[in-house]
C-alpha atoms as a PDB file:
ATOM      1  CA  UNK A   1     -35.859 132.761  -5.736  1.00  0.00           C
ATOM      2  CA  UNK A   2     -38.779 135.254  -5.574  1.00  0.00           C
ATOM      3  CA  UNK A   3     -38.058 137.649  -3.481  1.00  0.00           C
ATOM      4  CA  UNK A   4     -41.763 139.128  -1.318  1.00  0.00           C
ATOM      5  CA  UNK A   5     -40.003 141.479   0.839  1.00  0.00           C
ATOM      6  CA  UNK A   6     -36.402 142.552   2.138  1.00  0.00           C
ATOM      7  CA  UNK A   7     -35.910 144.500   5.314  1.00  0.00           C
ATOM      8  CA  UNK A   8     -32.728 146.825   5.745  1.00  0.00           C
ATOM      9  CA  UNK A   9     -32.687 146.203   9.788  1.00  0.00           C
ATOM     10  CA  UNK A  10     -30.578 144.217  12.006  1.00  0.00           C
ATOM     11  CA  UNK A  11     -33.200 142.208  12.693  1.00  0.00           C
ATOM     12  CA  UNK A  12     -34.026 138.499  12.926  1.00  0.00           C
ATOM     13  CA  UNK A  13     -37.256 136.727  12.375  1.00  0.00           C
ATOM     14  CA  UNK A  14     -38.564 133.205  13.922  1.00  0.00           C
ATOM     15  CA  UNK A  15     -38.329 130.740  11.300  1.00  0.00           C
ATOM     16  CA  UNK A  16     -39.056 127.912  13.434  1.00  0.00           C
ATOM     17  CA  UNK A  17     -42.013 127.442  16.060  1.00  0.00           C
ATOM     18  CA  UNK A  18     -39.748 125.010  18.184  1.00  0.00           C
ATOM     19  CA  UNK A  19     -38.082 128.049  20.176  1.00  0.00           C
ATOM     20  CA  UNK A  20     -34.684 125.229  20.909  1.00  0.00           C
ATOM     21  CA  UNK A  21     -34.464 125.047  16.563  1.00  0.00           C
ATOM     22  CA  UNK A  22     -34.884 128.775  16.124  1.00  0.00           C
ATOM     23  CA  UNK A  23     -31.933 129.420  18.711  1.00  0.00           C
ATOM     24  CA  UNK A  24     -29.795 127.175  16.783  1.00  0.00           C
ATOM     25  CA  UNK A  25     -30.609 128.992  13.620  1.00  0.00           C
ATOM     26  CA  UNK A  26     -29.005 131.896  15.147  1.00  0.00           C
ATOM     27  CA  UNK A  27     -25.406 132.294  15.844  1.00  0.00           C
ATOM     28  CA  UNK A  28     -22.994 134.832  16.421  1.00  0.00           C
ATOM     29  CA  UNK A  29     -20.043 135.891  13.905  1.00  0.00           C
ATOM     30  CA  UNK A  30     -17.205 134.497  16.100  1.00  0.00           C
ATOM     31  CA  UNK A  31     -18.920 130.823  16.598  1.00  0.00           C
ATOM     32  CA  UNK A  32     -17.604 129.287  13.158  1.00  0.00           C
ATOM     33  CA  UNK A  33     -13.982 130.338  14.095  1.00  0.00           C
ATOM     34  CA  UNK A  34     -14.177 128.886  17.782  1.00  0.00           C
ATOM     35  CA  UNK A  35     -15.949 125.802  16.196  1.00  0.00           C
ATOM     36  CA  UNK A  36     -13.811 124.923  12.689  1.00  0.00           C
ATOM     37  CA  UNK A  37      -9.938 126.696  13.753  1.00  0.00           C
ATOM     38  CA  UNK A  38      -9.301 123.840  16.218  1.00  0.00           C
ATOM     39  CA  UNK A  39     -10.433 121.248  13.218  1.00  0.00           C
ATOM     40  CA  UNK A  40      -8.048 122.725  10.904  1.00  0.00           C
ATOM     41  CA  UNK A  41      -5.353 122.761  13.603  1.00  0.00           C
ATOM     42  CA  UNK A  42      -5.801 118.990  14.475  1.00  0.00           C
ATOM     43  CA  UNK A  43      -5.947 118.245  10.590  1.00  0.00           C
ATOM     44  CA  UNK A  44      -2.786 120.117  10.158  1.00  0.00           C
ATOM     45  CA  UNK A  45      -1.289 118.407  13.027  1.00  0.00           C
ATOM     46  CA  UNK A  46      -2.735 114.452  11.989  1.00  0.00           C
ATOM     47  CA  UNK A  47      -1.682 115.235   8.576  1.00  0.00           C
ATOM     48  CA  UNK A  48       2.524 115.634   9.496  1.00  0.00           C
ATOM     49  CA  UNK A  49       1.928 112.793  11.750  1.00  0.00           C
ATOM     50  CA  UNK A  50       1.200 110.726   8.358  1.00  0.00           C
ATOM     51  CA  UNK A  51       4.381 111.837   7.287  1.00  0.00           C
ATOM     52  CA  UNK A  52       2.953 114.553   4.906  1.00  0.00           C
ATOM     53  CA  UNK A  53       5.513 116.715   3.695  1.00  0.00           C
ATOM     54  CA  UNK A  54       5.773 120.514   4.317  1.00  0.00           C
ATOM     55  CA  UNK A  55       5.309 121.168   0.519  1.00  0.00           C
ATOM     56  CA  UNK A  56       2.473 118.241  -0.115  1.00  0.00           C
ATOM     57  CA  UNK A  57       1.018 120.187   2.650  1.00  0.00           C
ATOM     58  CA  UNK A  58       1.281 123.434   1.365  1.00  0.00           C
ATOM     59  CA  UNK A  59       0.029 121.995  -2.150  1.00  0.00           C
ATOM     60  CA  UNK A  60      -2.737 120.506  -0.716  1.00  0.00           C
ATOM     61  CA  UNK A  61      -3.822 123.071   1.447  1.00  0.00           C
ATOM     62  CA  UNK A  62      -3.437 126.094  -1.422  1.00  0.00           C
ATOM     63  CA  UNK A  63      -5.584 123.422  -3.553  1.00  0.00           C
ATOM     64  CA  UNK A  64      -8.138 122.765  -1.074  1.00  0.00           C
ATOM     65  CA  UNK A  65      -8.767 126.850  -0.676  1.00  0.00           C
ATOM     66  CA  UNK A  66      -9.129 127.155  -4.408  1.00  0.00           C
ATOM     67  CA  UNK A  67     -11.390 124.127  -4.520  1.00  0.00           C
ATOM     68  CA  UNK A  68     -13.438 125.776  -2.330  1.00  0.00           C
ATOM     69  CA  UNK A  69     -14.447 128.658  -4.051  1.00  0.00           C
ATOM     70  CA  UNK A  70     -15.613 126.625  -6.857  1.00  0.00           C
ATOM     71  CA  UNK A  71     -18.092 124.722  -3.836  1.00  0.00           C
ATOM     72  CA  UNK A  72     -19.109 127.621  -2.596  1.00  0.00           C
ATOM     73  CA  UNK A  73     -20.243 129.340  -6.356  1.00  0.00           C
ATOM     74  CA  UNK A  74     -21.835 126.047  -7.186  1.00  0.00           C
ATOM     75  CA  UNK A  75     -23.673 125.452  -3.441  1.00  0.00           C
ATOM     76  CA  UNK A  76     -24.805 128.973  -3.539  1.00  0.00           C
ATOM     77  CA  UNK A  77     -26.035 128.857  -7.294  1.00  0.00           C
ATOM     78  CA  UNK A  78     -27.441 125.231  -7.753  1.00  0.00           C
ATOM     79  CA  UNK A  79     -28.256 124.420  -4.229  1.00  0.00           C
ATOM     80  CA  UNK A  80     -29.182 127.916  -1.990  1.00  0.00           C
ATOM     81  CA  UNK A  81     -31.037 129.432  -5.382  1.00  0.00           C
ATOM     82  CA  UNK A  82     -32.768 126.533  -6.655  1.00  0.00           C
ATOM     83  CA  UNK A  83     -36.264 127.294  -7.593  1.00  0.00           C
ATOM     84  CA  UNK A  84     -38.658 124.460  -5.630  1.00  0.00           C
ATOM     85  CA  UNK A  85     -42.324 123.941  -6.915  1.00  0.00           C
ATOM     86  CA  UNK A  86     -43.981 122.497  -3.588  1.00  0.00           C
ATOM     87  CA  UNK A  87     -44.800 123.417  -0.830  1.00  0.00           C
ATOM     88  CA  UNK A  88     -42.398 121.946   1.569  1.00  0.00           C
ATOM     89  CA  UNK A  89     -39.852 122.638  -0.851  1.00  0.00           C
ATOM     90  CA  UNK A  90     -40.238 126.852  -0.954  1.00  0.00           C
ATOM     91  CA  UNK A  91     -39.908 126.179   2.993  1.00  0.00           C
ATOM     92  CA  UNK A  92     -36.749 124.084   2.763  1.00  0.00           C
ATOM     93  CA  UNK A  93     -35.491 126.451   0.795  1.00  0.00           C
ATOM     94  CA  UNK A  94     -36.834 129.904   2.816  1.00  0.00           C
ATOM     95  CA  UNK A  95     -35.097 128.486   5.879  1.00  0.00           C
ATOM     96  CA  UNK A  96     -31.394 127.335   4.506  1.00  0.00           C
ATOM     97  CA  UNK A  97     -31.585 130.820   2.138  1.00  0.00           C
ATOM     98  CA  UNK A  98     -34.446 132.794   1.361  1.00  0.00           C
ATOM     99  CA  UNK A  99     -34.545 134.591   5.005  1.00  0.00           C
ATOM    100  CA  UNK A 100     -31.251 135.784   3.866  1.00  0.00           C
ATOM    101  CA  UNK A 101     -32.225 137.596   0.582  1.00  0.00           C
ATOM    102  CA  UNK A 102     -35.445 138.831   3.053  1.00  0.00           C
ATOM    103  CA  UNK A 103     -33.116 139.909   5.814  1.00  0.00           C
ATOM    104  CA  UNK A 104     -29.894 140.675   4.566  1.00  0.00           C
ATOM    105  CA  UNK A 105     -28.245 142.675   7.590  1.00  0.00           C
ATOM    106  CA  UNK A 106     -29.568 140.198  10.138  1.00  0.00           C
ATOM    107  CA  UNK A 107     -26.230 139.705  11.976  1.00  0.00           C
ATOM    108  CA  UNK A 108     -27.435 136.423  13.498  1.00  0.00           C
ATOM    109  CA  UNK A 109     -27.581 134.596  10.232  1.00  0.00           C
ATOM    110  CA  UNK A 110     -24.886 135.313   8.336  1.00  0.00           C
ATOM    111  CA  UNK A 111     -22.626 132.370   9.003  1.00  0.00           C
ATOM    112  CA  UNK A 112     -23.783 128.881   8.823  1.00  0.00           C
ATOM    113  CA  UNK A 113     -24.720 127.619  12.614  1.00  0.00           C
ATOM    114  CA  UNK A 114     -22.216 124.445  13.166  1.00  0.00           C
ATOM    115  CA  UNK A 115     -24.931 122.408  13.821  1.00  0.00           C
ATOM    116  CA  UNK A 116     -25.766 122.208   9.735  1.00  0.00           C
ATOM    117  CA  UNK A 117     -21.731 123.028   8.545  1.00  0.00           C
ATOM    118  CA  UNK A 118     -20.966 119.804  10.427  1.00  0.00           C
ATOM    119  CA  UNK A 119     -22.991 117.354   8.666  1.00  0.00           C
ATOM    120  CA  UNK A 120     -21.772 118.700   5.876  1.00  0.00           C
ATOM    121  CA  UNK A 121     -18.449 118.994   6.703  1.00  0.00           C
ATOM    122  CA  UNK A 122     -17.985 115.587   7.216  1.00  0.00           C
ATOM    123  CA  UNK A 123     -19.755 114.390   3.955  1.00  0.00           C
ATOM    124  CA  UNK A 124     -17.587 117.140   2.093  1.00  0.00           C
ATOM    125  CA  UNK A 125     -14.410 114.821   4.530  1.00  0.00           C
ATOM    126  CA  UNK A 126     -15.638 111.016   3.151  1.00  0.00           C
ATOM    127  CA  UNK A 127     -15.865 112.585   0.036  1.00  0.00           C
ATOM    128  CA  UNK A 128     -12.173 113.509  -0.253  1.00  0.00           C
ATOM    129  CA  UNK A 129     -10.927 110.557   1.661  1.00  0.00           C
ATOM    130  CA  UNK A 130     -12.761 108.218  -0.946  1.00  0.00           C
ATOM    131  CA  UNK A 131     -10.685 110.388  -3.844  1.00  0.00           C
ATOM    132  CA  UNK A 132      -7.038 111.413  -1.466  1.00  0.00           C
ATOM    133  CA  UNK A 133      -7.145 108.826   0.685  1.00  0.00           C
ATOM    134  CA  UNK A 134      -6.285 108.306   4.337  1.00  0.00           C
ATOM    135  CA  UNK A 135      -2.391 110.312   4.072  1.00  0.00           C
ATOM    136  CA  UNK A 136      -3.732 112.980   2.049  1.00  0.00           C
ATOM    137  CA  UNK A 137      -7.188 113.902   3.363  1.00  0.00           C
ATOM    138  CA  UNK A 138      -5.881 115.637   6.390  1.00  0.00           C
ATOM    139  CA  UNK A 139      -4.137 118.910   4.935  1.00  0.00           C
ATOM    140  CA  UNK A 140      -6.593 119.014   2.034  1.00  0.00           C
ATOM    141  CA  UNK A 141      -9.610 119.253   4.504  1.00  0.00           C
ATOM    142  CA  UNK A 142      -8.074 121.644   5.920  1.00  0.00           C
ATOM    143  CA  UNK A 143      -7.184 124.120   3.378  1.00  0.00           C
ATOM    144  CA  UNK A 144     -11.073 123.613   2.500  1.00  0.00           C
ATOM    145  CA  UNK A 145     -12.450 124.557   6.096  1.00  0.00           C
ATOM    146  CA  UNK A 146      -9.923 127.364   5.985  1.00  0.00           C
ATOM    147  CA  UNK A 147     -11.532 128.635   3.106  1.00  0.00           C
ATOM    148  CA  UNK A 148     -15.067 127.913   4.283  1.00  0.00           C
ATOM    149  CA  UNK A 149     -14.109 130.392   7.123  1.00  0.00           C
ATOM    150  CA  UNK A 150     -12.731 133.155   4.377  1.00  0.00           C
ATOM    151  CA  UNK A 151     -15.677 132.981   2.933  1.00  0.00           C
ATOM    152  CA  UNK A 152     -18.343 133.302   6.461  1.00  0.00           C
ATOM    153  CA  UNK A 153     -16.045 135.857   7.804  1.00  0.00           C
ATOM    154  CA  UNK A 154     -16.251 137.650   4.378  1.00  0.00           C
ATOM    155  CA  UNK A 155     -19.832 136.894   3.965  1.00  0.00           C
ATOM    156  CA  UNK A 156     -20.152 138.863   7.487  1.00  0.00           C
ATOM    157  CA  UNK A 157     -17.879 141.602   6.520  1.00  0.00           C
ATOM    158  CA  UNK A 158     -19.397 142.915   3.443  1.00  0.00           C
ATOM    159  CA  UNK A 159     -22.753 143.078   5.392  1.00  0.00           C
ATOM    160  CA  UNK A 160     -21.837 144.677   8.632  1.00  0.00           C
ATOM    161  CA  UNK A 161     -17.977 146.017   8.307  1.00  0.00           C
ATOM    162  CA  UNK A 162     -16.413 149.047   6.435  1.00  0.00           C
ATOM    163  CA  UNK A 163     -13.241 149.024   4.382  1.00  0.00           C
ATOM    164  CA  UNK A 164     -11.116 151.287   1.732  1.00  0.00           C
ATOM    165  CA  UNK A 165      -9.376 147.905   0.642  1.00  0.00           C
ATOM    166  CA  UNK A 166      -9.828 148.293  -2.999  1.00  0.00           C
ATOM    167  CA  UNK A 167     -10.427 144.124  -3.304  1.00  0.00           C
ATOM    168  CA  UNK A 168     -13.228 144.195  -0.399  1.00  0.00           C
ATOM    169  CA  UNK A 169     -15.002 146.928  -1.908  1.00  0.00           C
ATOM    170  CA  UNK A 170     -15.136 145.432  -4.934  1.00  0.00           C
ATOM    171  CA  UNK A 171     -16.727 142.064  -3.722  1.00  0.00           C
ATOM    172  CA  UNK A 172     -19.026 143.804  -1.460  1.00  0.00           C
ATOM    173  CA  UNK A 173     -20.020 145.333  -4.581  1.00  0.00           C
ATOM    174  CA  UNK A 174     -20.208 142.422  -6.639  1.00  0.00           C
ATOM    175  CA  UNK A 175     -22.491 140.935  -3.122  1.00  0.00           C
ATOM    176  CA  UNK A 176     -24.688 143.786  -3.090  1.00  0.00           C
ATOM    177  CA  UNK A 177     -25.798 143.229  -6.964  1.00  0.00           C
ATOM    178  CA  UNK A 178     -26.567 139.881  -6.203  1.00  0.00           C
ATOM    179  CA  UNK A 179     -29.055 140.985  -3.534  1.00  0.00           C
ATOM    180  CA  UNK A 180     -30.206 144.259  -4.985  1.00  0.00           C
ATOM    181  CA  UNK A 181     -30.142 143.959  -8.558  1.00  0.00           C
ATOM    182  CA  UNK A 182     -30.013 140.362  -9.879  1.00  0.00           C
ATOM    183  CA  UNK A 183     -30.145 137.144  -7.508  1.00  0.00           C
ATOM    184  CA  UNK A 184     -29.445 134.961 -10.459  1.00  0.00           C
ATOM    185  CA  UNK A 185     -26.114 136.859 -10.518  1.00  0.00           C
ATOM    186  CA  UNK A 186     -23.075 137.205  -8.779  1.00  0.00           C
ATOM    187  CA  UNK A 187     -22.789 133.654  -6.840  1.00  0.00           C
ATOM    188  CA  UNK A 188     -19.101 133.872  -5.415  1.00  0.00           C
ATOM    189  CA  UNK A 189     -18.725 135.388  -2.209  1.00  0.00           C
ATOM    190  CA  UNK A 190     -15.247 135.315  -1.457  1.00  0.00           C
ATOM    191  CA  UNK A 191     -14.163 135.279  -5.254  1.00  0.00           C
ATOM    192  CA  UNK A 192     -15.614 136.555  -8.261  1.00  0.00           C
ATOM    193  CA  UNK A 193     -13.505 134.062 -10.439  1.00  0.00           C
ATOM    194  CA  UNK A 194     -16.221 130.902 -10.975  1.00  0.00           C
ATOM    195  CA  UNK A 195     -18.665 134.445 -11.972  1.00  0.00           C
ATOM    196  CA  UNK A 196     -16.616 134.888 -14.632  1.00  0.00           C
ATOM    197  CA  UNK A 197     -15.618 131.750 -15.706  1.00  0.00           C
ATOM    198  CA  UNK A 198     -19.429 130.640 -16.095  1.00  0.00           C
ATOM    199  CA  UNK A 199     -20.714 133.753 -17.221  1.00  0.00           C
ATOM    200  CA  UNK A 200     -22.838 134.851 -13.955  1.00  0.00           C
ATOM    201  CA  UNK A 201     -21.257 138.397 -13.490  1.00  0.00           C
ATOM    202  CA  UNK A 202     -23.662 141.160 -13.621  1.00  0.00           C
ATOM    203  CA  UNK A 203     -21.785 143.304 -16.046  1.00  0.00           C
ATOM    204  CA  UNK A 204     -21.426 140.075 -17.977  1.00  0.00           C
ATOM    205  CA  UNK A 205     -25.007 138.740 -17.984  1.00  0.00           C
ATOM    206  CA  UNK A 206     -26.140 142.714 -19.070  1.00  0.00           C
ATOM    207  CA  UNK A 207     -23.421 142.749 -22.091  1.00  0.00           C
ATOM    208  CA  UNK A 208     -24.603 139.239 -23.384  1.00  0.00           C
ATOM    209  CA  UNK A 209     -28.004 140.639 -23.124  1.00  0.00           C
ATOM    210  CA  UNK A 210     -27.209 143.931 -24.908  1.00  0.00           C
ATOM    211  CA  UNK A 211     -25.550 142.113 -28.058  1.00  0.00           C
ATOM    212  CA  UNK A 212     -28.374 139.409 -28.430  1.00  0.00           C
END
């Protein structure tokens, strides 16, 4: 992802000349949890009705956060940086990331608007219903929602919060390289561990480099 230009502001750009669109493409912080906790809640709640178990819950739900993270390195990496040749491709991919790496602090586009999380919510939800099934799916889904909102809260955080917590400086770190130093680095937002399992940490990528 080239990147032309990055401002440092709070600010937020029109991407879209349809002024109803470029509202949507804004939202505030707190939407996501107003939007997804209630999901989670009711997916909690169908799942004991199925006669899920406290522990296949707890299983399924731990599972589902940790599956997560691995979505979220390979959406960000192999979906949000892929590197279009045409023309309506650079836009597709300006609008669902690009503004981002150009606006970084814009505090209206740092979590994903529900109207695009939903439709992919619920293709992430047939997805694990085809594999889990109909008794299953419930507590899985949402341990991964839960961890979809650890990661925009997160996301959020490390652009627009402060903190001595030794773990949140360290990804805000690990975030800031990404967008400073090396976009094709540093892909995990709320965990660093798919970096290092596939070789994308910065420190990694510069050692690898170094002993070539």
């Amino acid at each position: 992802m080239a990147r032309n230009y990055v401002s440092l502001k709070d600010e937020s750009v029109r991407i879209f000349k349809n002024p109803i669109l470029d509202l949507f493409s804004r939202v505030h912080w707190s939407v996501p949890l107003f939007f997804w906790v209630p999901v989670v809640i009711i997916s909690l709640y169908k799942g004991f009705s199925s006669r899920v178990s406290l522990l296949e819950t707890l299983l399924l739900f731990v599972g589902a956060l940790g599956f997560w993270t691995l979505a979220e390195y390979i959406l960000h990496r192999y979906i949000f940086h892929f590197h279009p040749t045409t023309t309506i491709g650079k836009r597709i991919s300006f609008l669902t990331h690009g503004v981002h790496h150009d606006y970084p602090n814009d505090s209206k586009r740092l979590v994903m608007p529900p109207l695009l999380g939903a439709p992919l919510a619920a293709i992430f939800y047939f997805a694990f219903y085809l594999v889990l099934g109909e008794r299953y799916v419930f507590p899985f889904f949402a341990g991964f929602i839960s961890g979809y909102l650890v990661y925009d809260m997160m996301h959020y955080a490390i652009h627009h919060s402060k903190s001595s917590n030794r773990f949140f400086q360290e990804m805000k770190t690990h975030h800031m390289v990404h967008h400073f130093n090396d976009a094709e680095s540093g892909y995990g937002v709320s965990s660093k561990l798919w970096d290092v399992v596939f070789h994308t940490l910065f420190v990694a990528k510069n050692k690898e480099k170094t002993t070539a």
